[in-house]
PDB file of N, CA and C in Angstrom:
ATOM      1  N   UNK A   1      88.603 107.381  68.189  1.00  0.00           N
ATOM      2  CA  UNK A   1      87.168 107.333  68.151  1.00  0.00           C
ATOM      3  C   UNK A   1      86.592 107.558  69.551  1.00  0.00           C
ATOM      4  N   UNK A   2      85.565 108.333  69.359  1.00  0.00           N
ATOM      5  CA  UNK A   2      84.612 108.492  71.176  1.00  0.00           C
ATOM      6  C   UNK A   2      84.291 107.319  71.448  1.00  0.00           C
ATOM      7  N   UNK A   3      84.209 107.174  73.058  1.00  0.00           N
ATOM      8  CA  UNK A   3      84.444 105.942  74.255  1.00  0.00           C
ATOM      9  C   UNK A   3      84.947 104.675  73.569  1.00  0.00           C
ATOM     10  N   UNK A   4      86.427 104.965  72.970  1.00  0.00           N
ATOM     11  CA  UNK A   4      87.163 103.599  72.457  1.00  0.00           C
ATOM     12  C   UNK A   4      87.941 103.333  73.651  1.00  0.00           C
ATOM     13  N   UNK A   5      88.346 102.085  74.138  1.00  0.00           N
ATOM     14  CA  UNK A   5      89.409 101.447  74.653  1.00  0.00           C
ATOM     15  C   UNK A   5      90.805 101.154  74.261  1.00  0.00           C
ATOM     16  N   UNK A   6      91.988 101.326  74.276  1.00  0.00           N
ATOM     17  CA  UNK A   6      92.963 101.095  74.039  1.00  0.00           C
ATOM     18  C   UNK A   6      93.916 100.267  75.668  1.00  0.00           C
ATOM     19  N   UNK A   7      94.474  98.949  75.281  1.00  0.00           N
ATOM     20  CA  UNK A   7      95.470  99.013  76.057  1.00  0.00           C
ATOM     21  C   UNK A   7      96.150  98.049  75.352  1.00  0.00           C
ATOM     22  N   UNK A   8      97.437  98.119  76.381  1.00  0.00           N
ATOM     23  CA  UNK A   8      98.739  97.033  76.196  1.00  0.00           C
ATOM     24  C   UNK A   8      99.393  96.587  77.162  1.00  0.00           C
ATOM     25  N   UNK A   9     100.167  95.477  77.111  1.00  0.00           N
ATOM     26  CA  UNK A   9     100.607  95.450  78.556  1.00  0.00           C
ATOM     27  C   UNK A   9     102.626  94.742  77.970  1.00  0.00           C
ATOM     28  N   UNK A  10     103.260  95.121  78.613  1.00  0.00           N
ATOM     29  CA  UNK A  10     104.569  95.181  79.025  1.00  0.00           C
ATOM     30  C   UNK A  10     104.765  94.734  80.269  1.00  0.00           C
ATOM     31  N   UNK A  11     106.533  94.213  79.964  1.00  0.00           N
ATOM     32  CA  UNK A  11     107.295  93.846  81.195  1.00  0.00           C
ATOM     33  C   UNK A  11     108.153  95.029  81.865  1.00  0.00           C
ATOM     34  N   UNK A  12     108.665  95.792  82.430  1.00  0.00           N
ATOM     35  CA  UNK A  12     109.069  96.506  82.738  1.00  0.00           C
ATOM     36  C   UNK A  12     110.760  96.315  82.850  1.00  0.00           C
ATOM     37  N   UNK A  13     111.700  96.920  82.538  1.00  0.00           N
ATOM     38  CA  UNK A  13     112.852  96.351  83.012  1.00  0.00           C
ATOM     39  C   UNK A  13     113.387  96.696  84.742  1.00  0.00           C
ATOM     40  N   UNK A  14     113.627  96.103  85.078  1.00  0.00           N
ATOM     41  CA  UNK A  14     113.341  95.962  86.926  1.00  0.00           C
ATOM     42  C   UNK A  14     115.378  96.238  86.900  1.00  0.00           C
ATOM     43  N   UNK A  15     116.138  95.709  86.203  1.00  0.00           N
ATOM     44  CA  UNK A  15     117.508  96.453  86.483  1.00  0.00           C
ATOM     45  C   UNK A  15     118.170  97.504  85.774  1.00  0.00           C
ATOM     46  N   UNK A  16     117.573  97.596  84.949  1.00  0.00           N
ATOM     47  CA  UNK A  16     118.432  99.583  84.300  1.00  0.00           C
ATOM     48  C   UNK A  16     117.304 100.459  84.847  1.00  0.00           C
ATOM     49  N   UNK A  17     116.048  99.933  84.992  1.00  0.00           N
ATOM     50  CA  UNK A  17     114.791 100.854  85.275  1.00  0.00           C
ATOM     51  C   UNK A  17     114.888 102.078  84.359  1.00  0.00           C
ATOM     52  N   UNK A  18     114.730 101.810  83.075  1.00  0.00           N
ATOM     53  CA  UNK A  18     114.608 102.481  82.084  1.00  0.00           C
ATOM     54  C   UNK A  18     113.404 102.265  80.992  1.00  0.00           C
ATOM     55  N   UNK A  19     112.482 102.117  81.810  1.00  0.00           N
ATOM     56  CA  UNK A  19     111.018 101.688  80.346  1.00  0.00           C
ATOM     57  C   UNK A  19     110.368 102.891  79.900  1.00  0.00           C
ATOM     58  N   UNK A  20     109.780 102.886  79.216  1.00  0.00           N
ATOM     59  CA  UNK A  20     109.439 104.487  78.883  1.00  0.00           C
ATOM     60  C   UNK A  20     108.603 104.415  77.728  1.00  0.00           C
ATOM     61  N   UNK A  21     107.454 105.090  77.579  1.00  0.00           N
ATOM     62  CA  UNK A  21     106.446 104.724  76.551  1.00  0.00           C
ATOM     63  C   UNK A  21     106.183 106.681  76.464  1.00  0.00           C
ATOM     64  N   UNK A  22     105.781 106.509  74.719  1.00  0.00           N
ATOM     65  CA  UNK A  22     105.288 108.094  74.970  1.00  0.00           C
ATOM     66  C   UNK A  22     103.705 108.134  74.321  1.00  0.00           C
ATOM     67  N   UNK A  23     102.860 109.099  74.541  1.00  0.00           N
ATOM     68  CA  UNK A  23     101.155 109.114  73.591  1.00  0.00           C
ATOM     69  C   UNK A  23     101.223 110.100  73.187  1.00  0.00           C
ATOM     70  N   UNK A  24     100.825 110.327  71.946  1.00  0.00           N
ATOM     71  CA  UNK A  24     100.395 111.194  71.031  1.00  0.00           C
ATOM     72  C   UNK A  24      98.776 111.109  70.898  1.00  0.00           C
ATOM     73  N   UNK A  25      98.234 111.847  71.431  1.00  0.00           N
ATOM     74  CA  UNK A  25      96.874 111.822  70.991  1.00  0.00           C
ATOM     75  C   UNK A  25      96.084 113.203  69.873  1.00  0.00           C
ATOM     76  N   UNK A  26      95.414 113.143  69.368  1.00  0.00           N
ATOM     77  CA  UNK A  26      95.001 114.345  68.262  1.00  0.00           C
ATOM     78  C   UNK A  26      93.304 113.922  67.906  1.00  0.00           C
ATOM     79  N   UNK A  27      92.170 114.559  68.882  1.00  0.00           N
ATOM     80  CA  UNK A  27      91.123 114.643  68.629  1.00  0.00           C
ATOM     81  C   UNK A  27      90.470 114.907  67.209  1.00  0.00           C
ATOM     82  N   UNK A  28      89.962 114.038  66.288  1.00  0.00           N
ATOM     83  CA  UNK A  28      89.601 114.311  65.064  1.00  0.00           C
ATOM     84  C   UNK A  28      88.604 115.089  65.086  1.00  0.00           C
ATOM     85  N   UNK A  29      87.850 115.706  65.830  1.00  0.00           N
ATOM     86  CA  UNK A  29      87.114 116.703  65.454  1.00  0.00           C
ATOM     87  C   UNK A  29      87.140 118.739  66.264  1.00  0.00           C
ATOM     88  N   UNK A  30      88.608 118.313  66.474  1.00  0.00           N
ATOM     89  CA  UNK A  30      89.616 119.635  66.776  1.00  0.00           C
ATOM     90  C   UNK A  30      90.635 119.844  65.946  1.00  0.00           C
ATOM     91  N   UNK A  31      91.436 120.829  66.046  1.00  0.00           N
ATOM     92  CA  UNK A  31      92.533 121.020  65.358  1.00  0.00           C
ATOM     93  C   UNK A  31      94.097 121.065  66.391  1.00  0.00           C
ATOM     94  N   UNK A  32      93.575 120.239  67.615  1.00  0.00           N
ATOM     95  CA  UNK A  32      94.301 120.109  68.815  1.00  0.00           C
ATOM     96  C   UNK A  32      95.307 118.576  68.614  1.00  0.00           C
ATOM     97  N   UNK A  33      95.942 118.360  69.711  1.00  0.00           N
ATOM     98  CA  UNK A  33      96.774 117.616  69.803  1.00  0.00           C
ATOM     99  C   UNK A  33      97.445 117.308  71.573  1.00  0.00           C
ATOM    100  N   UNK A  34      97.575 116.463  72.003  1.00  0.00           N
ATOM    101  CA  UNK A  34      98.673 115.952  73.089  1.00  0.00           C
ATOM    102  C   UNK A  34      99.428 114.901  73.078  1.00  0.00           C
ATOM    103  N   UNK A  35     101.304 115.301  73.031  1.00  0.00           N
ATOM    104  CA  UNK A  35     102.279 114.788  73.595  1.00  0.00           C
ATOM    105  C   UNK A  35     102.679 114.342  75.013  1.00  0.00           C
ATOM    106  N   UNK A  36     102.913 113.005  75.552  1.00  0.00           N
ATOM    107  CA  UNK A  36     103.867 113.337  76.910  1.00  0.00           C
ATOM    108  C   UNK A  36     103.971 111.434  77.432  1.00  0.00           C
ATOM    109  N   UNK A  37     104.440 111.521  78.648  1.00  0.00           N
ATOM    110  CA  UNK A  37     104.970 110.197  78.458  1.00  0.00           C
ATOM    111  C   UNK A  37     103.897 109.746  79.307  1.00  0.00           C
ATOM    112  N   UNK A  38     103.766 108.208  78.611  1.00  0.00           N
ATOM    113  CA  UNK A  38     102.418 107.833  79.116  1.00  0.00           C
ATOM    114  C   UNK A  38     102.690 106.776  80.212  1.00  0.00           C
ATOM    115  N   UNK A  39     104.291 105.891  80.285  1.00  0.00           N
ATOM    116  CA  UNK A  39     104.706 105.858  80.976  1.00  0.00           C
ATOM    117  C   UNK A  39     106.249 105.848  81.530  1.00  0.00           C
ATOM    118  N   UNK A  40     106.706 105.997  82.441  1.00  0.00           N
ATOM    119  CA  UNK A  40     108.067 106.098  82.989  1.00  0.00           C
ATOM    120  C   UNK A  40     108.250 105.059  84.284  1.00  0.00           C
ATOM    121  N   UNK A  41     109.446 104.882  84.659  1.00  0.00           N
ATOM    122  CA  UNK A  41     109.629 104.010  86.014  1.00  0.00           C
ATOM    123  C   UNK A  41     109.027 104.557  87.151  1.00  0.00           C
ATOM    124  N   UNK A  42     109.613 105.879  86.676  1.00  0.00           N
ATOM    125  CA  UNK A  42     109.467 106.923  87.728  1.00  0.00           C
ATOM    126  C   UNK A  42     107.756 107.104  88.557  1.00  0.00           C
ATOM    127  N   UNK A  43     107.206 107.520  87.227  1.00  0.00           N
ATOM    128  CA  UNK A  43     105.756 107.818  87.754  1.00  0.00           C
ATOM    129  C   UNK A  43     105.027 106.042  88.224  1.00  0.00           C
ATOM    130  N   UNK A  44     105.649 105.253  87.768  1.00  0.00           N
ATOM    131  CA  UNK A  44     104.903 104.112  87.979  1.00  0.00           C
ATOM    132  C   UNK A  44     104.847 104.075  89.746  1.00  0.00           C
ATOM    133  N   UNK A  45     106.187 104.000  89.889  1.00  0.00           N
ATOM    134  CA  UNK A  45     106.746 104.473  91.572  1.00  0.00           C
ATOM    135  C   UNK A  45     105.860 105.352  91.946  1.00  0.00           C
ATOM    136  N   UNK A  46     105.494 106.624  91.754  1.00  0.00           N
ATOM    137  CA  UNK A  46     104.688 107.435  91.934  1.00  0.00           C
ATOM    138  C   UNK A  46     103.041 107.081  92.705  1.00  0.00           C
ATOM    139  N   UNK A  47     102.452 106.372  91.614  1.00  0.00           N
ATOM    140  CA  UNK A  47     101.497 105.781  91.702  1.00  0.00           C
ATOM    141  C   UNK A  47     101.156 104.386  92.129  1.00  0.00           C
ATOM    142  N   UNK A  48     100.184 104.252  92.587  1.00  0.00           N
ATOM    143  CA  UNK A  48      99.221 102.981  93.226  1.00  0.00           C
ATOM    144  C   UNK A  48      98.990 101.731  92.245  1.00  0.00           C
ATOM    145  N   UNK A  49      99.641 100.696  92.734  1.00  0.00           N
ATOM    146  CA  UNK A  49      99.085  99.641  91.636  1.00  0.00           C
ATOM    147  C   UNK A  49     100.122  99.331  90.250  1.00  0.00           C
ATOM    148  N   UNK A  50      99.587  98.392  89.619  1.00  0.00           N
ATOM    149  CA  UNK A  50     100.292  98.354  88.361  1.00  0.00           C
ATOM    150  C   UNK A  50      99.509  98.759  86.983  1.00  0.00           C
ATOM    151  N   UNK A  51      98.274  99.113  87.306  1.00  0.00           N
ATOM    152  CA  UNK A  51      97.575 100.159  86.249  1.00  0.00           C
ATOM    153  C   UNK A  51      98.066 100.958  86.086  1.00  0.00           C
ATOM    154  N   UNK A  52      97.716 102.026  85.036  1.00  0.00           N
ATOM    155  CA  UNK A  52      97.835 102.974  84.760  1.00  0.00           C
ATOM    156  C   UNK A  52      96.565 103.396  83.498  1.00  0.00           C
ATOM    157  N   UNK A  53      95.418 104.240  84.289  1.00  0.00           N
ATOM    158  CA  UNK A  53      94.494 104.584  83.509  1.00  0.00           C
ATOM    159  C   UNK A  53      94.694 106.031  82.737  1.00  0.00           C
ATOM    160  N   UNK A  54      94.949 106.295  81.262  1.00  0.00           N
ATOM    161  CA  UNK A  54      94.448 107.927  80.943  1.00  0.00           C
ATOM    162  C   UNK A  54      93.130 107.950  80.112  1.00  0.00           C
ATOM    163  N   UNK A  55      92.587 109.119  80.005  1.00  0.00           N
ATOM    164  CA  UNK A  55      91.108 109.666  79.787  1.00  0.00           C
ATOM    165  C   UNK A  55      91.508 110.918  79.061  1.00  0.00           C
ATOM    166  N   UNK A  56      90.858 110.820  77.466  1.00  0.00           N
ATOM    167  CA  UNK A  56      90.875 112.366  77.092  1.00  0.00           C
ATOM    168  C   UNK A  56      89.689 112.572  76.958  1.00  0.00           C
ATOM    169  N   UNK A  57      89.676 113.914  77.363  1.00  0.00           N
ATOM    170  CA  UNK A  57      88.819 114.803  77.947  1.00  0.00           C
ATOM    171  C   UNK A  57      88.594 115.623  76.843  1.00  0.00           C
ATOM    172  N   UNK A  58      87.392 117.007  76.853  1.00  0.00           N
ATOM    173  CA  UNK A  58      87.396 118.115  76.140  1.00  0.00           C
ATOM    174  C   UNK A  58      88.598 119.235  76.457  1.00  0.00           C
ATOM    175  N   UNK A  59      89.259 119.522  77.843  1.00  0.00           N
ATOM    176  CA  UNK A  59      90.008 119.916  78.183  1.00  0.00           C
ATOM    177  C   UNK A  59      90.967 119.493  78.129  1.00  0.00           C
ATOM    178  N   UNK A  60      91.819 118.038  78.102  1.00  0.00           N
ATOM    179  CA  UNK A  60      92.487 117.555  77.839  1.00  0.00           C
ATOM    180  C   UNK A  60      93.262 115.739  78.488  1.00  0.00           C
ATOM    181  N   UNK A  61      93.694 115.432  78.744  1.00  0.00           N
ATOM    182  CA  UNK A  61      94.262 113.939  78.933  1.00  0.00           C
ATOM    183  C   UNK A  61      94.264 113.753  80.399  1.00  0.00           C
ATOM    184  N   UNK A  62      93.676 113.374  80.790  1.00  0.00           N
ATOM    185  CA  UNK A  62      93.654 113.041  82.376  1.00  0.00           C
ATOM    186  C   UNK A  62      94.286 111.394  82.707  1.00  0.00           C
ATOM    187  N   UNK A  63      95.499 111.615  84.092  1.00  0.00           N
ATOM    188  CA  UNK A  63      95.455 110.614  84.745  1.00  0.00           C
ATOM    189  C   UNK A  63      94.287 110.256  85.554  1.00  0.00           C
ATOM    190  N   UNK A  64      93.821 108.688  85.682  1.00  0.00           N
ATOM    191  CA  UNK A  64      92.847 108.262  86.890  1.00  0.00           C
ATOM    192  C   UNK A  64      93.699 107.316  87.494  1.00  0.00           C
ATOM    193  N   UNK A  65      93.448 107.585  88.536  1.00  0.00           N
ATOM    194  CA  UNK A  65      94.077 106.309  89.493  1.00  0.00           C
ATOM    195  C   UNK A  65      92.700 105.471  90.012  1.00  0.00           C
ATOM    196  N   UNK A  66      92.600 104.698  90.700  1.00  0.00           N
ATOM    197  CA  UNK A  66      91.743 103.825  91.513  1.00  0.00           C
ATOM    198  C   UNK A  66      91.908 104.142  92.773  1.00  0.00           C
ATOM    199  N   UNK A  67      90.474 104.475  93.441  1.00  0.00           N
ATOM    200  CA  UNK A  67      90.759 104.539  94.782  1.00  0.00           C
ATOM    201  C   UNK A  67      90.258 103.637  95.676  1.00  0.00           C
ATOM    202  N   UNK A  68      90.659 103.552  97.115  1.00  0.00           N
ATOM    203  CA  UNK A  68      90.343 101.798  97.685  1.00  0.00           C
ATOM    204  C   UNK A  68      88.339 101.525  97.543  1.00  0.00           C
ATOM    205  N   UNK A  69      87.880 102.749  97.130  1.00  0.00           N
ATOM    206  CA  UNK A  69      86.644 102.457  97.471  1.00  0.00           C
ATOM    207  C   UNK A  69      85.824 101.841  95.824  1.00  0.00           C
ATOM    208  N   UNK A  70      86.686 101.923  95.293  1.00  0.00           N
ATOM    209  CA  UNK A  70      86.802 101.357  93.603  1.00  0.00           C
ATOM    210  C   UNK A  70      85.938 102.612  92.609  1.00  0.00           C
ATOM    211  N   UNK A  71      86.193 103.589  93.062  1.00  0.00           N
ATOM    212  CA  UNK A  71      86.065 104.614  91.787  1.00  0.00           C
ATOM    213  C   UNK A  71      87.153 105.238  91.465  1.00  0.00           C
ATOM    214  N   UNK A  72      87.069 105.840  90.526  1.00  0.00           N
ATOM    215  CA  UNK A  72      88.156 106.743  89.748  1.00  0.00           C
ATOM    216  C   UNK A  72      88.283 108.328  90.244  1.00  0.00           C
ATOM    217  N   UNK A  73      89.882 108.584  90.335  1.00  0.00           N
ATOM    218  CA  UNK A  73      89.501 110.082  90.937  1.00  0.00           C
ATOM    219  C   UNK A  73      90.762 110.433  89.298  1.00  0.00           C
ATOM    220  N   UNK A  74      90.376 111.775  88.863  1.00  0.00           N
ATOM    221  CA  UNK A  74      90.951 111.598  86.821  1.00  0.00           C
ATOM    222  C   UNK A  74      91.657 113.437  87.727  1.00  0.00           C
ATOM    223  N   UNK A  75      92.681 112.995  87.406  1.00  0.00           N
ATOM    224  CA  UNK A  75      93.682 114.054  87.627  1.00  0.00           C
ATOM    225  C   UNK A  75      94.212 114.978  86.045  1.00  0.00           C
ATOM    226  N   UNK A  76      94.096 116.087  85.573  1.00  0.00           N
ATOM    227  CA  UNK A  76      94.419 116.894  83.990  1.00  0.00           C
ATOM    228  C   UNK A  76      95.705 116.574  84.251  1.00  0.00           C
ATOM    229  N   UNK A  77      96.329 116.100  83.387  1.00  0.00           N
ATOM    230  CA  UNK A  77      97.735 115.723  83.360  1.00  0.00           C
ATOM    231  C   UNK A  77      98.119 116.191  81.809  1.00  0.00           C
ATOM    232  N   UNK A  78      97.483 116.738  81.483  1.00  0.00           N
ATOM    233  CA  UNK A  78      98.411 117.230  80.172  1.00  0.00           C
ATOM    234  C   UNK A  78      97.253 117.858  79.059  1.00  0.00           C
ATOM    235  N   UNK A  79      96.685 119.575  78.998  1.00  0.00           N
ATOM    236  CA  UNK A  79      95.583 120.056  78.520  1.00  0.00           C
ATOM    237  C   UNK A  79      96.120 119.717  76.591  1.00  0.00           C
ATOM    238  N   UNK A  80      95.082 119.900  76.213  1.00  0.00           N
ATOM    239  CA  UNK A  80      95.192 120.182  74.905  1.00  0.00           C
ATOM    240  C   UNK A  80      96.087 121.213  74.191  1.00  0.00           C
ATOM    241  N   UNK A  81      97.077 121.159  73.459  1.00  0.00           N
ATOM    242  CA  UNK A  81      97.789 121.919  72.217  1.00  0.00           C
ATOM    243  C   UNK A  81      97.153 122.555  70.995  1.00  0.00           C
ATOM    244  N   UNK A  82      96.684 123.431  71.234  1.00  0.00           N
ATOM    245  CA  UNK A  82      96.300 123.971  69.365  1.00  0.00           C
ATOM    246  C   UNK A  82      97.186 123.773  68.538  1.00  0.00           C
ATOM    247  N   UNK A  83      96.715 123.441  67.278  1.00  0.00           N
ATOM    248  CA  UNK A  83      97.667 122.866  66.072  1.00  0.00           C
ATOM    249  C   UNK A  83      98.004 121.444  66.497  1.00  0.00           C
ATOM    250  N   UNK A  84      98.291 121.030  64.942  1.00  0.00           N
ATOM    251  CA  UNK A  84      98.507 119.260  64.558  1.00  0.00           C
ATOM    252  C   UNK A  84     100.220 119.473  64.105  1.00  0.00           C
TER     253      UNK A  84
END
């Protein structure tokens, strides 16, 4: 649904460092779709913090991170797929 919230929160495993979550998202008023991992150890490392914000877009699924000045900078991390 437009401007819904979704979250969850997890423990991470800190000795195999193997956690791994994937999103499927599929805009109901397209015939589009996005796959990909929403999170990994890896990218957590990657990134700032223990958030992890995504945003779909008309173009498609954006990472945001937080920046120290407390806004959002929304990085396209994964465009839209035609077909369901």
């Amino acid at each position: 649904m437009v401007n819904n919230e979704f979250q969850w929160r997890f423990k991470r495993s800190f000795i195999i460092k193997d956690t791994l979550y994937w999103c499927y998202l599929a805009p109901s008023t397209s015939n589009q779709h996005a796959d990909f991992e929403a999170y990994d150890d890896a990218l957590h490392e990657r990134e700032v913090g223990n958030n992890l914000y995504w945003k779909a877009k008309d173009d498609g699924v954006y990472l945001s991170t937080l920046r120290n000045d407390g806004t959002f900078q929304d990085f396209l991390w994964h465009p839209w797929i035609s077909g369901k």
